[in-house]
Protein backbone atom coordinates (compact mmCIF):
# COMPACT_ATOMS: atom_id res chain seq x y z
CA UNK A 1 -15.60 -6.81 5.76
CA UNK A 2 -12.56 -6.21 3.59
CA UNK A 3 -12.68 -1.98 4.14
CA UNK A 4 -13.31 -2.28 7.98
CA UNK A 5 -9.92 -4.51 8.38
CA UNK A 6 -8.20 -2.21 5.87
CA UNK A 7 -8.77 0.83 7.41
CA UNK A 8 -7.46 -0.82 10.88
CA UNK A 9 -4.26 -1.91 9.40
CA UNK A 10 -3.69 1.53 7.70
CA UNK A 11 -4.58 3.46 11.19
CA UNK A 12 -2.32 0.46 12.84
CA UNK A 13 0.63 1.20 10.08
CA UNK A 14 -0.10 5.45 10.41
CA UNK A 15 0.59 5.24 14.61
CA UNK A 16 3.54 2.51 14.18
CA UNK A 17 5.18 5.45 11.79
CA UNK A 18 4.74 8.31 14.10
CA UNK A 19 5.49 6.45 17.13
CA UNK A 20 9.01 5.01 15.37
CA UNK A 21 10.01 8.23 13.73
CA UNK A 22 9.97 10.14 16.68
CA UNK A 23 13.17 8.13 17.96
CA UNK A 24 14.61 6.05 14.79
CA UNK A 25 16.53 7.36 12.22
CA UNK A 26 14.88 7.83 8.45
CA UNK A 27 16.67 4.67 7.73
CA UNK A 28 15.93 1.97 10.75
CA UNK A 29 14.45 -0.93 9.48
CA UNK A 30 11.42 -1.20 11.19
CA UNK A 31 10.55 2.37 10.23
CA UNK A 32 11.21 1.52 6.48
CA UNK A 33 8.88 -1.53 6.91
CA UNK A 34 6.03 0.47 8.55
CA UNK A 35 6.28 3.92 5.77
CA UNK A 36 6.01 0.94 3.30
CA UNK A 37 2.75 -0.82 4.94
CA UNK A 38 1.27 2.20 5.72
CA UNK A 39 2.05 3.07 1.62
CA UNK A 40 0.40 -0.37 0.72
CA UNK A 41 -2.11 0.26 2.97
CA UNK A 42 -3.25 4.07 1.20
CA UNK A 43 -2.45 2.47 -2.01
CA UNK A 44 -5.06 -0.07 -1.22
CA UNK A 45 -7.81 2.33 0.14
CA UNK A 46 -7.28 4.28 -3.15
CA UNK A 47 -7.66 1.16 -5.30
CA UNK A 48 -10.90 0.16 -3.67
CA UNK A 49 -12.38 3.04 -3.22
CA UNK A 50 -11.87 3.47 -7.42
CA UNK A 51 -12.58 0.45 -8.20
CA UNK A 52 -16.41 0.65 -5.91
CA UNK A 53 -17.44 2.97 -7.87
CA UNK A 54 -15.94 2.32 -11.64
CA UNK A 55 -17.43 -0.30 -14.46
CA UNK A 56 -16.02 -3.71 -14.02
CA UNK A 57 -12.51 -3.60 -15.49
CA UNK A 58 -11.92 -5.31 -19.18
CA UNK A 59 -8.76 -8.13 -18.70
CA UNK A 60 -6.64 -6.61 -20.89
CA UNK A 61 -6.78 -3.30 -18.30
CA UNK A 62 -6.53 -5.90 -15.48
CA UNK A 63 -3.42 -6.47 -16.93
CA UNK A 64 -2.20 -3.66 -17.29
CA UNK A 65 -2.79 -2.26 -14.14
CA UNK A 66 -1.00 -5.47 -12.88
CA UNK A 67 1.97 -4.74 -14.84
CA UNK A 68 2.45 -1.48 -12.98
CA UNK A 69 2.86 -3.26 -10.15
CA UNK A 70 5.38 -5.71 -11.69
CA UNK A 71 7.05 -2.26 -13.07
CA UNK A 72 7.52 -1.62 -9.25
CA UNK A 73 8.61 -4.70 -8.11
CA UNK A 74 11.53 -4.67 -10.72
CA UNK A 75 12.38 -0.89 -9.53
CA UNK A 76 12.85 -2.57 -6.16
CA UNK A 77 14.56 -5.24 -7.10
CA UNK A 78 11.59 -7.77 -6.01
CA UNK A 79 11.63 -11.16 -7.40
């Protein structure tokens, strides 16, 4: 089930940030990489959650939505 193994991996992601920041600096790598999976992670809950509940989705919305998250990849400097 898609929300059991979601909710483990944000739990996993939430304990790997508070046991890393408690002796890494804000900028450490591997801290970085876990504040960003546990950030996919709640960004993912949030999306499903919506999206359980909400009438399917036209494409042109799809799209979109899917944009924002090309917006983001550009801001980062992603592909």
């Amino acid at each position: 089930m898609a929300g059991t193994a979601l909710a483990e991996t944000r739990n996993s992601a939430r304990a790997r940030v508070g046991s890393l920041s408690r002796s890494r600096t804000p900028e450490d790598p591997d801290l970085v990489k876990a504040r960003r999976d546990l950030a996919a992670g709640q960004l993912a809950h949030h999306i499903e959650k919506v999206l359980s509940v909400a009438p399917p989705l036209s494409i042109d919305q799809r799209a979109e939505l899917a944009a924002l998250f090309e917006a983001g990849r550009a801001e980062v400097g992603i592909g």
